[in-house]
Protein backbone atom coordinates (compact mmCIF):
# COMPACT_ATOMS: atom_id res chain seq x y z
CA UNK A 1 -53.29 -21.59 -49.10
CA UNK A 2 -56.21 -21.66 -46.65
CA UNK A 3 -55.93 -20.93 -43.14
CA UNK A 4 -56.81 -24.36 -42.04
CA UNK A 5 -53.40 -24.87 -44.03
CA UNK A 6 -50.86 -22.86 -42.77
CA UNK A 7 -52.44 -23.74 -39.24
CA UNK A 8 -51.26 -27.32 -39.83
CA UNK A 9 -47.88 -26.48 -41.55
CA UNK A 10 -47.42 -24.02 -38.12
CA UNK A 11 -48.32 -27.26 -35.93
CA UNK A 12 -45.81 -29.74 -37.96
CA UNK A 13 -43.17 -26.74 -37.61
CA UNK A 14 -43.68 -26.64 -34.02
CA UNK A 15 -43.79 -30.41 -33.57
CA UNK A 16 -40.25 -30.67 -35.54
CA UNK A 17 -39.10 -28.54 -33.51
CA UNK A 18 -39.83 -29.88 -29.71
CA UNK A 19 -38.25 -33.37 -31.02
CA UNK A 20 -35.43 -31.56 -32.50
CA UNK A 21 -34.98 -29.78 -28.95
CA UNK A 22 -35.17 -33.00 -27.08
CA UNK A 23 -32.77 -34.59 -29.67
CA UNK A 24 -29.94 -31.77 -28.84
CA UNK A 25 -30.24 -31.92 -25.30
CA UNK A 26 -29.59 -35.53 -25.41
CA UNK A 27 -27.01 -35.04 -27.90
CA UNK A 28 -25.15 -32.53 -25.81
CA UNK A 29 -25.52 -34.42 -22.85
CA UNK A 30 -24.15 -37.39 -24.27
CA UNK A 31 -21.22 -35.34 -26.08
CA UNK A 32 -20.32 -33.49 -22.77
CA UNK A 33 -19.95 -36.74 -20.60
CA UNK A 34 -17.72 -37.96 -23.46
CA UNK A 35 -15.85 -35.32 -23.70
CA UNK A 36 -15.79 -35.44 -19.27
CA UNK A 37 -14.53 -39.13 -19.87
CA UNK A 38 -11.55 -38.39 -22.30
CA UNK A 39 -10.19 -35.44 -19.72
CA UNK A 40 -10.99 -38.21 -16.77
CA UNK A 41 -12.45 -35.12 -14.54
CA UNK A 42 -15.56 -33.30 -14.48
CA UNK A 43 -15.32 -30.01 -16.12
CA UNK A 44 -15.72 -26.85 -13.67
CA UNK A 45 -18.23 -24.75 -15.92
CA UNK A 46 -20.38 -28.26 -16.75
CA UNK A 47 -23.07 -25.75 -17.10
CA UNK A 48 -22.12 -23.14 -19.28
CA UNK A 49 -20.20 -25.64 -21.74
CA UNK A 50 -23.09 -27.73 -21.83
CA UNK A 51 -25.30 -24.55 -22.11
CA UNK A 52 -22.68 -23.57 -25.16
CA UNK A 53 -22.95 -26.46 -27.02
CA UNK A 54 -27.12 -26.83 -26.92
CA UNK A 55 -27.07 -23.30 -28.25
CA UNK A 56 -24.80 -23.92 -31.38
CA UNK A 57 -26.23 -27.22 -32.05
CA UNK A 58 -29.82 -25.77 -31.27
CA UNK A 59 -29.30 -22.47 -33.64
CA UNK A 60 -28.00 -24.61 -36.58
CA UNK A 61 -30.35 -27.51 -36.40
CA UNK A 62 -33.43 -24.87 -36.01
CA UNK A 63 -32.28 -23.07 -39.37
CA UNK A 64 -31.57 -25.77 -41.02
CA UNK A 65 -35.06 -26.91 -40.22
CA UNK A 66 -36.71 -23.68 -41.27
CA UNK A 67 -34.88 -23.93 -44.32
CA UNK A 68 -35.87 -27.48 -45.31
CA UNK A 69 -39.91 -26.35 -44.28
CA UNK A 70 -39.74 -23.08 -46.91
CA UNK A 71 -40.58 -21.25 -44.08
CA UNK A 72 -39.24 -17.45 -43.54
């Protein structure tokens, strides 16, 4: 593999990524005003449970990404 190679596999990596990132947030954002909507209220820690569920979803989706790419 030539380093023109793993230069472009790096940038496709890093591309997947940032629309995986902006995926999630939208994701959790739309999950967390459902959720809002079937208690009727607006949580009190909106932050931190939104903040929760970006880092689960964002953890999983990343490995699973890495995983799918062969990458270490």
């Amino acid at each position: 593999m030539t380093h023109y190679d793993k230069d472009a596999r790096g940038s496709m990596q890093s591309l997947y990524f940032t629309i995986a990132a902006v995926v999630l947030y939208l994701v959790s954002d739309r999950l967390l005003d459902g959720l809002e909507r079937r208690a009727g209220r607006r949580f009190e820690n909106r932050s931190v449970i939104f903040f929760g569920m970006l880092l689960g979803l964002s953890l999983a989706t990343f490995a699973l990404i890495r995983a799918l790419l062969g990458t270490p």
